[in-house]
N, C-alpha and C. Protein backbone atom coordinates (compact mmCIF):
# COMPACT_ATOMS: atom_id res chain seq x y z
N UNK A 1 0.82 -1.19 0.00
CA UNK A 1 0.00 0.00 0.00
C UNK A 1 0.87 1.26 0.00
N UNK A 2 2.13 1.15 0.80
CA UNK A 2 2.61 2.38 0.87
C UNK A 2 3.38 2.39 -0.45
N UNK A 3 3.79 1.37 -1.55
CA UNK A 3 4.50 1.53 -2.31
C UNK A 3 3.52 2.46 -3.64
N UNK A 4 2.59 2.40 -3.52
CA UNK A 4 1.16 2.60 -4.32
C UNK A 4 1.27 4.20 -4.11
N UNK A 5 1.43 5.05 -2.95
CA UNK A 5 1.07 5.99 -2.45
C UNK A 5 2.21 6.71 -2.81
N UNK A 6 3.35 6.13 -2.35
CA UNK A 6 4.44 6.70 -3.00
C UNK A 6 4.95 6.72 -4.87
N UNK A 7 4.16 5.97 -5.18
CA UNK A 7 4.17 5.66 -6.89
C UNK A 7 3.14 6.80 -7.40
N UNK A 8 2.11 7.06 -6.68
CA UNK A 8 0.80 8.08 -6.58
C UNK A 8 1.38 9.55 -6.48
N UNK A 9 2.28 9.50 -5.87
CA UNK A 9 2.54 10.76 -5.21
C UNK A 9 3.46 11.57 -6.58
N UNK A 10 4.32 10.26 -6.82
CA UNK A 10 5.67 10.81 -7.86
C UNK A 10 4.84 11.26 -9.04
N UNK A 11 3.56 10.17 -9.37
CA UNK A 11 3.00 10.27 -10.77
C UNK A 11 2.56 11.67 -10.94
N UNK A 12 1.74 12.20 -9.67
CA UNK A 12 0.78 13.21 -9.56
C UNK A 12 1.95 14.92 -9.46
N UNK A 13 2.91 14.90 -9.03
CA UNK A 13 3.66 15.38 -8.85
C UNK A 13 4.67 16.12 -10.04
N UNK A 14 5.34 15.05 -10.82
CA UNK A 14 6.26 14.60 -11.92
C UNK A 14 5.30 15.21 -13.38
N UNK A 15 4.28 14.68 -13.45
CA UNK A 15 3.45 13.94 -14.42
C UNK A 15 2.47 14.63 -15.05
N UNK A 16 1.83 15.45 -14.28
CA UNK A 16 0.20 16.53 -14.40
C UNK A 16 0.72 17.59 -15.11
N UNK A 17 0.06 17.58 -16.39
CA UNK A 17 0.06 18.41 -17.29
C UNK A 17 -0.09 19.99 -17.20
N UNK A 18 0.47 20.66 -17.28
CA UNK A 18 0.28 22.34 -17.55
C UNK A 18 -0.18 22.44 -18.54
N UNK A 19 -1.28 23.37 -18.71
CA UNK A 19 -1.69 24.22 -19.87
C UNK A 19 -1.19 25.37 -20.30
N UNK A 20 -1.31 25.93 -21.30
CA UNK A 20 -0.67 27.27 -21.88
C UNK A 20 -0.99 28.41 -20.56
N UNK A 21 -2.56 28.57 -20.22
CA UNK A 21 -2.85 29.16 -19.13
C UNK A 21 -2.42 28.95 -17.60
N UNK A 22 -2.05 27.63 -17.65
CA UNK A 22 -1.71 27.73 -16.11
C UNK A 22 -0.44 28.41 -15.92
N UNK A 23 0.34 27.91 -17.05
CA UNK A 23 2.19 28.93 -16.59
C UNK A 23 2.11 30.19 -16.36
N UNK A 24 1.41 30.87 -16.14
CA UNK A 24 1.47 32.49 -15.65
C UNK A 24 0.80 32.46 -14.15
N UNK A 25 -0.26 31.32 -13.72
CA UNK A 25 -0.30 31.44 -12.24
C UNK A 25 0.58 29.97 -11.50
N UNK A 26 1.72 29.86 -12.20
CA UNK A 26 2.36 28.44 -11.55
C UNK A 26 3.36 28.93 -10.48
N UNK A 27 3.25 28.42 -9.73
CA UNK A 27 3.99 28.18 -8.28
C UNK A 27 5.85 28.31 -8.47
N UNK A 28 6.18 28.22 -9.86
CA UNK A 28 7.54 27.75 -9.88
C UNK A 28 8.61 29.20 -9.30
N UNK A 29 9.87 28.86 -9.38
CA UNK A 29 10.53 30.03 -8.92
C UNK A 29 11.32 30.34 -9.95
N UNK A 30 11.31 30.08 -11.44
CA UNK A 30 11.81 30.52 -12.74
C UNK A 30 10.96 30.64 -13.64
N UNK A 31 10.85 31.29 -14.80
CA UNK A 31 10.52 31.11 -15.97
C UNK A 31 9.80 29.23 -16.75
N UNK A 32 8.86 29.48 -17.03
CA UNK A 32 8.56 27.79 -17.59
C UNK A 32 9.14 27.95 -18.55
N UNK A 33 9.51 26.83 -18.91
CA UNK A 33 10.25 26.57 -20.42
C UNK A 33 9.87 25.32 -20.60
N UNK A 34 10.24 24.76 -21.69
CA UNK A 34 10.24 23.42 -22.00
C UNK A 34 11.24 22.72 -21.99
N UNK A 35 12.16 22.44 -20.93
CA UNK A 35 13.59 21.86 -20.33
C UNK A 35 13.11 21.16 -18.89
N UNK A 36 13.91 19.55 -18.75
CA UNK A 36 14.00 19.54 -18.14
C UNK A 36 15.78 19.61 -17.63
N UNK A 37 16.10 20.01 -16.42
CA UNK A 37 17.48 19.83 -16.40
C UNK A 37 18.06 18.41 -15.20
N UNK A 38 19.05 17.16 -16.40
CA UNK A 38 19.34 16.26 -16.01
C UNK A 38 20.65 16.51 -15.14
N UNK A 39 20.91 16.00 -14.19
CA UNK A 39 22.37 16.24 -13.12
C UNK A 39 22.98 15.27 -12.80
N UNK A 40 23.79 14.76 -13.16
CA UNK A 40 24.50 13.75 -12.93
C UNK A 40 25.24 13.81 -11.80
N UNK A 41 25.81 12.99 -10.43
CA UNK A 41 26.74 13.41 -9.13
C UNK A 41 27.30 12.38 -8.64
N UNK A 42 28.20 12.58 -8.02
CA UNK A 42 29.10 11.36 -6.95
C UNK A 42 28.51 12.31 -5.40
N UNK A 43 27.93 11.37 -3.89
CA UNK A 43 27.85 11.66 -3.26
C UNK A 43 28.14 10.99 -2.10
N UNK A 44 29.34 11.44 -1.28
CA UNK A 44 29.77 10.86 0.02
C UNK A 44 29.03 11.31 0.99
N UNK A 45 28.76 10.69 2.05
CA UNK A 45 27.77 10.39 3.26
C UNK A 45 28.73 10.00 4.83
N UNK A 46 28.08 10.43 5.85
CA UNK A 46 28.61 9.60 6.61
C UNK A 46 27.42 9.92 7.57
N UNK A 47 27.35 9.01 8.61
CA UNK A 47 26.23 9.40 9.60
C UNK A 47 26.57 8.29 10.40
N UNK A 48 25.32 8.44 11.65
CA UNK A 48 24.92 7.41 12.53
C UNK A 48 23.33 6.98 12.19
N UNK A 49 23.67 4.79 12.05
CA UNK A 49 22.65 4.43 11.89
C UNK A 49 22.25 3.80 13.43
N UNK A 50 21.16 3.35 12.94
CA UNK A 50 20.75 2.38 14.93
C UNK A 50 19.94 1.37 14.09
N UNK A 51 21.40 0.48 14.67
CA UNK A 51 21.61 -1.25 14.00
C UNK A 51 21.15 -1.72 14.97
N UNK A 52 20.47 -3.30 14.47
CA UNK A 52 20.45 -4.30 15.28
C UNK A 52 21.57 -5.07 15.59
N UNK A 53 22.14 -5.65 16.21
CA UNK A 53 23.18 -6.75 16.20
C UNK A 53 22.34 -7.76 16.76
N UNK A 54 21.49 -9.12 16.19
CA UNK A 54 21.19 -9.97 16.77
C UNK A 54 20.65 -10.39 17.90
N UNK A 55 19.82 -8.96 18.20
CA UNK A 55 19.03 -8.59 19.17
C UNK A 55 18.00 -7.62 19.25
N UNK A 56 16.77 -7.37 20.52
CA UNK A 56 15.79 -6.43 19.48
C UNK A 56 16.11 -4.95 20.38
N UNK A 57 17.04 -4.93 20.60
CA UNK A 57 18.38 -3.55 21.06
C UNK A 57 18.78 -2.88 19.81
N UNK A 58 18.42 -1.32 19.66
CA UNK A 58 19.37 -0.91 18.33
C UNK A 58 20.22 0.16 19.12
N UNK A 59 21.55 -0.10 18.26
CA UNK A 59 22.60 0.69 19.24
C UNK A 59 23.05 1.64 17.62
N UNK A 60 23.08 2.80 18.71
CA UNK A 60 24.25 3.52 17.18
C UNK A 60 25.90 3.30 16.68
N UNK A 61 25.46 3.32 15.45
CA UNK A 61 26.78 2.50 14.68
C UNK A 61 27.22 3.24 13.66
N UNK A 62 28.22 4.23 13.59
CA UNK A 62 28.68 5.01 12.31
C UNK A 62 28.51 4.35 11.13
N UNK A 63 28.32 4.92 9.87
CA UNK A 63 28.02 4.43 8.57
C UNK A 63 29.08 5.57 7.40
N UNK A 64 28.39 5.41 6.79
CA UNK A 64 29.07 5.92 5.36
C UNK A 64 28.75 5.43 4.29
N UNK A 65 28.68 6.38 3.05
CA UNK A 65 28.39 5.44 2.00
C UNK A 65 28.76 6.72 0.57
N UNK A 66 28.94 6.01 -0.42
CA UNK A 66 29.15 6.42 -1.84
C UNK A 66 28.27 6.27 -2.70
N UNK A 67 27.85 7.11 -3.37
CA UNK A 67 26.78 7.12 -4.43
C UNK A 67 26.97 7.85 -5.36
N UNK A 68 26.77 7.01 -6.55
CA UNK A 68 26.25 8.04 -7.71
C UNK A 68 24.67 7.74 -8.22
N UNK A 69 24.44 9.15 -8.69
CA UNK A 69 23.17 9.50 -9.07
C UNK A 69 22.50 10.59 -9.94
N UNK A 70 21.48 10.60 -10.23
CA UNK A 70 20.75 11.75 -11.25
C UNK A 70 19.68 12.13 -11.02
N UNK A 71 19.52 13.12 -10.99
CA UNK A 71 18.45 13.97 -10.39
C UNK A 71 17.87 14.96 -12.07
N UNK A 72 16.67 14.67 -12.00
CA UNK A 72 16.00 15.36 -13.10
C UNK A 72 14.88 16.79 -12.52
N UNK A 73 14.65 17.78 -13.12
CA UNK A 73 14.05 18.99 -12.33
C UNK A 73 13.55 19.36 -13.55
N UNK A 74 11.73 19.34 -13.53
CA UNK A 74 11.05 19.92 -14.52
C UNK A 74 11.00 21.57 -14.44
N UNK A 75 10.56 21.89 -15.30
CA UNK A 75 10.06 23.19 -15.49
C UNK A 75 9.30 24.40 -14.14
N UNK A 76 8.96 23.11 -13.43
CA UNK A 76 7.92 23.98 -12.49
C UNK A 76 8.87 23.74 -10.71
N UNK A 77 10.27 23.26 -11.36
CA UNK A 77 11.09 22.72 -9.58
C UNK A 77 10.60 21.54 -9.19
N UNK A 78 10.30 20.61 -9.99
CA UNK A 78 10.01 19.18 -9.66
C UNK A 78 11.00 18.54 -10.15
N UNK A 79 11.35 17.76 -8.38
CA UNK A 79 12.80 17.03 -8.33
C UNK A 79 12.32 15.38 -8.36
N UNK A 80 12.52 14.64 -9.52
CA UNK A 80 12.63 13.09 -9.28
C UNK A 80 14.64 13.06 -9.32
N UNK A 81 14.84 11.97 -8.33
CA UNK A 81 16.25 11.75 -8.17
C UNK A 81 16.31 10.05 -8.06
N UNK A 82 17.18 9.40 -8.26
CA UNK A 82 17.73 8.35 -7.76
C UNK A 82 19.31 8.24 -7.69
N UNK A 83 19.83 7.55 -6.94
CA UNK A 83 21.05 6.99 -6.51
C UNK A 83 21.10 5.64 -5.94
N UNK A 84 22.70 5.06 -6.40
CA UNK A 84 23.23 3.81 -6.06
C UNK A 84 24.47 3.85 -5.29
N UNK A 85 25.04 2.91 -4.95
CA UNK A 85 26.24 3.15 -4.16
C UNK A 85 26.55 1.49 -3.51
N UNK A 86 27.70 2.18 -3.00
CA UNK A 86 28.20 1.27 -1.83
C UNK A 86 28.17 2.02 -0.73
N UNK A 87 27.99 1.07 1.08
CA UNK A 87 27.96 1.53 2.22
C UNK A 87 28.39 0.85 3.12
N UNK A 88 28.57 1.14 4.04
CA UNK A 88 29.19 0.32 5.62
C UNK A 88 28.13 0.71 6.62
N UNK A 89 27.88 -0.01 7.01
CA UNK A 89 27.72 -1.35 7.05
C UNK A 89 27.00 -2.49 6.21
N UNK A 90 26.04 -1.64 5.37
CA UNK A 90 24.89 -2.93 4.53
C UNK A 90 26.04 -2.99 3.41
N UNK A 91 26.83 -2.67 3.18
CA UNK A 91 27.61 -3.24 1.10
C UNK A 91 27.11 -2.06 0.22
N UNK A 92 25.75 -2.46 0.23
CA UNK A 92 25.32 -1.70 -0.78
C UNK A 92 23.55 -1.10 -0.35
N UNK A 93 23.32 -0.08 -1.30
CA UNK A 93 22.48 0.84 -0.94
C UNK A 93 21.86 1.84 -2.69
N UNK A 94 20.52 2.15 -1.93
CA UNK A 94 20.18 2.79 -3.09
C UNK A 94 18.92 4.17 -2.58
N UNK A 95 18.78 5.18 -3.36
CA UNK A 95 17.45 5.86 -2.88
C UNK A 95 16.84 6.02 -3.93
N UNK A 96 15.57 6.61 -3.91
CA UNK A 96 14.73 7.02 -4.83
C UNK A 96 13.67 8.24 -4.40
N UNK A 97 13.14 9.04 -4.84
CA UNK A 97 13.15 10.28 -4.01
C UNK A 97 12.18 11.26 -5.04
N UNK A 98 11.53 11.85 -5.05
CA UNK A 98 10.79 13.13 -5.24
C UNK A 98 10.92 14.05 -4.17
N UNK A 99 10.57 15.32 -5.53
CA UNK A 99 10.90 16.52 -3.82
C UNK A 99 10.48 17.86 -5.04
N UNK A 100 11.06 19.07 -4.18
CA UNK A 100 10.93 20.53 -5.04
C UNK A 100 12.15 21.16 -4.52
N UNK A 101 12.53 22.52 -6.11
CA UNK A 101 13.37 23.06 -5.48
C UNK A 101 13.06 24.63 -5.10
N UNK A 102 13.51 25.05 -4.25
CA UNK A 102 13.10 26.06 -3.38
C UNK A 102 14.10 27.24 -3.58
N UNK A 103 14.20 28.01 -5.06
CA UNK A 103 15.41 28.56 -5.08
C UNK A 103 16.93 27.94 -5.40
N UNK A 104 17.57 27.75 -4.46
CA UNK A 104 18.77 26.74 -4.68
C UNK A 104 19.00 25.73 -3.88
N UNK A 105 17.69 25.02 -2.83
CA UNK A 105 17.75 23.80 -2.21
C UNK A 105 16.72 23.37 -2.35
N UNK A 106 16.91 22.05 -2.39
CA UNK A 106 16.25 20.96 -2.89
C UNK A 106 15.72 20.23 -1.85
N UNK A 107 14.63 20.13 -1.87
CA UNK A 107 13.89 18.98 -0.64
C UNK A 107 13.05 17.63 -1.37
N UNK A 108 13.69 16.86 -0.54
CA UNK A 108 13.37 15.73 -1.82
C UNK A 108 12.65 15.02 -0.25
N UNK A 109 11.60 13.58 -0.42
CA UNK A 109 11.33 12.74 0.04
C UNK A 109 10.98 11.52 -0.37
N UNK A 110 11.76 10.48 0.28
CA UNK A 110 11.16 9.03 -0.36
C UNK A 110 12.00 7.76 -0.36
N UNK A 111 12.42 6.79 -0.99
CA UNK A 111 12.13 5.18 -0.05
C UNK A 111 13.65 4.62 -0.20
N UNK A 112 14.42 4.03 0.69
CA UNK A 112 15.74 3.90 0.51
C UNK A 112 14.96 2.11 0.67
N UNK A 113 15.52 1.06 -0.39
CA UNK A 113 14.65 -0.19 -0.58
C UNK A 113 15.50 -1.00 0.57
N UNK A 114 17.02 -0.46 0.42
CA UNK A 114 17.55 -1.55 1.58
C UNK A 114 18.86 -1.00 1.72
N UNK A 115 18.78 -0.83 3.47
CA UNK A 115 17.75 -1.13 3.90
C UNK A 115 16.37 -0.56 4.25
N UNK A 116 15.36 -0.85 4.42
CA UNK A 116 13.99 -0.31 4.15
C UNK A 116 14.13 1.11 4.79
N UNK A 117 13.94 1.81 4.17
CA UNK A 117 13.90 3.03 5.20
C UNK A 117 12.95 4.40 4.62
N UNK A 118 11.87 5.27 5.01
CA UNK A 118 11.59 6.26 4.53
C UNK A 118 12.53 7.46 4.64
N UNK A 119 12.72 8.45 3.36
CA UNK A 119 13.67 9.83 4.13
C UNK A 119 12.70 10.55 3.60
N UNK A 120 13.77 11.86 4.28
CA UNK A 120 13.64 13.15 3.61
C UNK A 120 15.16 14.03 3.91
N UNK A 121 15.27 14.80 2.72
CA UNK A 121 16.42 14.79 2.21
C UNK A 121 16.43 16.57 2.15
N UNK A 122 17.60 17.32 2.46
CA UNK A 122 17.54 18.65 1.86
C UNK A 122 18.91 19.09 1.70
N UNK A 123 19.08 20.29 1.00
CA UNK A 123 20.04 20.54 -0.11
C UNK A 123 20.73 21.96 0.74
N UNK A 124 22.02 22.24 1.44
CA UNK A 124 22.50 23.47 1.58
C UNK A 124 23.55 24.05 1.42
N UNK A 125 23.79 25.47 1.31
CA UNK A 125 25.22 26.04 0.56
C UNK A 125 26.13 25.24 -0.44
N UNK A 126 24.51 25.54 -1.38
CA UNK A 126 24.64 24.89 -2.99
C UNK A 126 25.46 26.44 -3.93
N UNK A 127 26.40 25.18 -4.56
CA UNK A 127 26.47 25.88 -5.55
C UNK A 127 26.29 25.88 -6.70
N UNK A 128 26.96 25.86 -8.33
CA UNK A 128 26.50 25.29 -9.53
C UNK A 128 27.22 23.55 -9.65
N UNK A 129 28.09 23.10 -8.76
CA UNK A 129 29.11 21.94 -9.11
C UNK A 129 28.93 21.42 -7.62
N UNK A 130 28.25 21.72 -6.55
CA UNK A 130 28.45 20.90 -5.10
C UNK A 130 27.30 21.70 -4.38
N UNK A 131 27.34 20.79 -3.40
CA UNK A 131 26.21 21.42 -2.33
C UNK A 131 25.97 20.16 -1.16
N UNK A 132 26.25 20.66 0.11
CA UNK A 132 26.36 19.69 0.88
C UNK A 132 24.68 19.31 1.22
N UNK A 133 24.37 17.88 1.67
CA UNK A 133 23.24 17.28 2.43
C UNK A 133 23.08 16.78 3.49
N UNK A 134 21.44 16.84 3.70
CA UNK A 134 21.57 16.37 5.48
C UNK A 134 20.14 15.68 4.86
N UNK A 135 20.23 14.27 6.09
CA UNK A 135 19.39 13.61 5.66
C UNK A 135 18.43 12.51 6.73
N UNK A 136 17.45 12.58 6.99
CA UNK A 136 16.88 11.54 8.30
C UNK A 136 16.20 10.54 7.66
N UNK A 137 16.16 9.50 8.41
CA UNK A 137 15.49 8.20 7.60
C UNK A 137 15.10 7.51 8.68
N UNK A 138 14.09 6.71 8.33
CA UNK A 138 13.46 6.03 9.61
C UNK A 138 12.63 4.55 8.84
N UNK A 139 12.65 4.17 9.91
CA UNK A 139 11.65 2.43 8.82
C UNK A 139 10.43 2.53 9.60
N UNK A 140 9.23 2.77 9.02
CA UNK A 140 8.19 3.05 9.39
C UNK A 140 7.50 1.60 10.15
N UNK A 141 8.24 0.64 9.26
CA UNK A 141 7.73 -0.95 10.15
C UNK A 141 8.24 -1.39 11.44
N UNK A 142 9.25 0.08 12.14
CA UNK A 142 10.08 -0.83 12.81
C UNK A 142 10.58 -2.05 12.87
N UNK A 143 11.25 -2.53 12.49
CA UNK A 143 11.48 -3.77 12.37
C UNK A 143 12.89 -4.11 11.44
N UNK A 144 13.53 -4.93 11.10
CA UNK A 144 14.56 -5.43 10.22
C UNK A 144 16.15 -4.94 10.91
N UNK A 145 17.18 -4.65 9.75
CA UNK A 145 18.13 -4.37 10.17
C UNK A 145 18.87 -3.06 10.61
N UNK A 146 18.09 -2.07 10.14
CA UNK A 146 17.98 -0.51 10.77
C UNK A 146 16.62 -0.07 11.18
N UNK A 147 16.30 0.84 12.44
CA UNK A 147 15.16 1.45 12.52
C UNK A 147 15.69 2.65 11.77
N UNK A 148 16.58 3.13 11.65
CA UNK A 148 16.60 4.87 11.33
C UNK A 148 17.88 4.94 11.11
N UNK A 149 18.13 6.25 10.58
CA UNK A 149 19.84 7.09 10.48
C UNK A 149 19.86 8.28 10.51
N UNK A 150 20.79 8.86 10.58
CA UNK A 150 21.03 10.55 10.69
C UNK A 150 22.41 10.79 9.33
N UNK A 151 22.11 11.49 8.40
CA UNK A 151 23.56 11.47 7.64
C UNK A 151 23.62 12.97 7.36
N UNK A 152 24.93 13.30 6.84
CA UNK A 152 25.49 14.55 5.95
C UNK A 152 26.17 14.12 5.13
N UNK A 153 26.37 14.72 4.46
CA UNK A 153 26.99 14.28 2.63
C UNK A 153 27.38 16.03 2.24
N UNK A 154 28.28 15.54 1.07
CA UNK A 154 29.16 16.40 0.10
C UNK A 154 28.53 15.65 -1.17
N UNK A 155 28.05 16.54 -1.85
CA UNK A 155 27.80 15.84 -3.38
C UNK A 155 28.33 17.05 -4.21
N UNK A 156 29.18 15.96 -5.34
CA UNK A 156 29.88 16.78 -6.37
C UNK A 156 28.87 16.42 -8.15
N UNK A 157 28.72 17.56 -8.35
CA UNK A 157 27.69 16.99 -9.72
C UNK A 157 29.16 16.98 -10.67
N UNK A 158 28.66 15.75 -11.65
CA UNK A 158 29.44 15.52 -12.48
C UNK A 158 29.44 16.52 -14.23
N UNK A 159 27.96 16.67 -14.48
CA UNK A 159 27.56 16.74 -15.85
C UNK A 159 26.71 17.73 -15.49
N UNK A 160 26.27 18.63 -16.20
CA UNK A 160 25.02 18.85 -16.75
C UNK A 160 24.34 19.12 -17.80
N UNK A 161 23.19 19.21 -18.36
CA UNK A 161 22.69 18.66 -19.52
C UNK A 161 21.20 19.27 -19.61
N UNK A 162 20.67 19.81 -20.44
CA UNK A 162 19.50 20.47 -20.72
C UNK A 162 19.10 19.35 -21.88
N UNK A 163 17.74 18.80 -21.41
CA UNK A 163 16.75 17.65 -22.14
C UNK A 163 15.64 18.32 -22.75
N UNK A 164 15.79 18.51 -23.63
CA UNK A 164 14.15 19.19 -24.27
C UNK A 164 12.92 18.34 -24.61
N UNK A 165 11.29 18.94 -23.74
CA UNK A 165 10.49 17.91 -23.94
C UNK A 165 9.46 19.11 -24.28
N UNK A 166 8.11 18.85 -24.95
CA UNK A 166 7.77 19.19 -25.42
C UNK A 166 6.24 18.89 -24.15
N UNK A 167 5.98 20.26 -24.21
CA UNK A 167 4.42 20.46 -23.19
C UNK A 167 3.34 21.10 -24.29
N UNK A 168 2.39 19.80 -24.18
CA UNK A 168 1.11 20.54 -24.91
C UNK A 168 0.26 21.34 -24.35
């Protein structure tokens, strides 16, 4: 159900059409155009998670992790992102994320698959090539091999790239 809501959320978000008339009362904080802009990044992390060790005790346990990822931003500051990586303690790790941008930070929210975790994510003393993050995550089932984490990150964008799509 929650995967539905969160699939609901991105569609409705990402997806809903503008008309010629709506771009003059739209919410955005630039000019509409017909661009979206693609971002390519490497992003280091480090934080405290609260692990289980083989007991139903979660103790905090430093982490870290590496990711690369791409973040796409429509016309109106609609952020879909994903990232992959490696991490310590799980190996490996991934997010997936919607959000808006607010000027020059980005607030994104949404589902890290493993380990299970919900975030929310935001963007500060950005510039055009970096901008550090802070990030909370929590597993709404309680349950498995993390309840939660606390992180900060340095992300360096690699590329950028203007995608032209066409709005009827």
């Amino acid at each position: 159900m929650k995967k539905i809501i969160l699939f609901s959320l991105f569609c409705f978000l990402f997806f809903t059409p503008i008309s010629k008339a709506q771009e003059s009362t739209s919410f955005s904080n630039t000019v509409p155009s017909d661009e979206i802009t693609k971002t390519s990044f490497f992003e280091w992390n480090f934080g405290i998670a609260f692990v289980s060790f083989a007991s139903d005790d979660y103790l905090p346990f430093p982490g870290g992790s590496a990711l690369w990822g791409t973040t796409f931003i429509n016309q109106e500051n609609l952020i879909f992102e994903y990232e992959v990586g490696f991490a310590f303690p799980t190996l490996v790790t991934g997010k997936i994320g919607v959000g808006k941008r607010f000027n020059t930070t980005n607030i994104v929210v949404g589902v890290r698959p493993w380990p299970f975790n919900l975030y929310a994510q935001t963007s500060f003393s950005t510039t055009k090539n970096k901008s550090w993050i802070a990030s909370i995550e929590g597993n709404p089932l309680g349950e498995g091999f993390t309840i939660g984490n606390i992180n900060v990150g340095y992300r360096w964008n690699i590329t950028l790239k203007k995608v032209k799509i066409e709005i009827e």
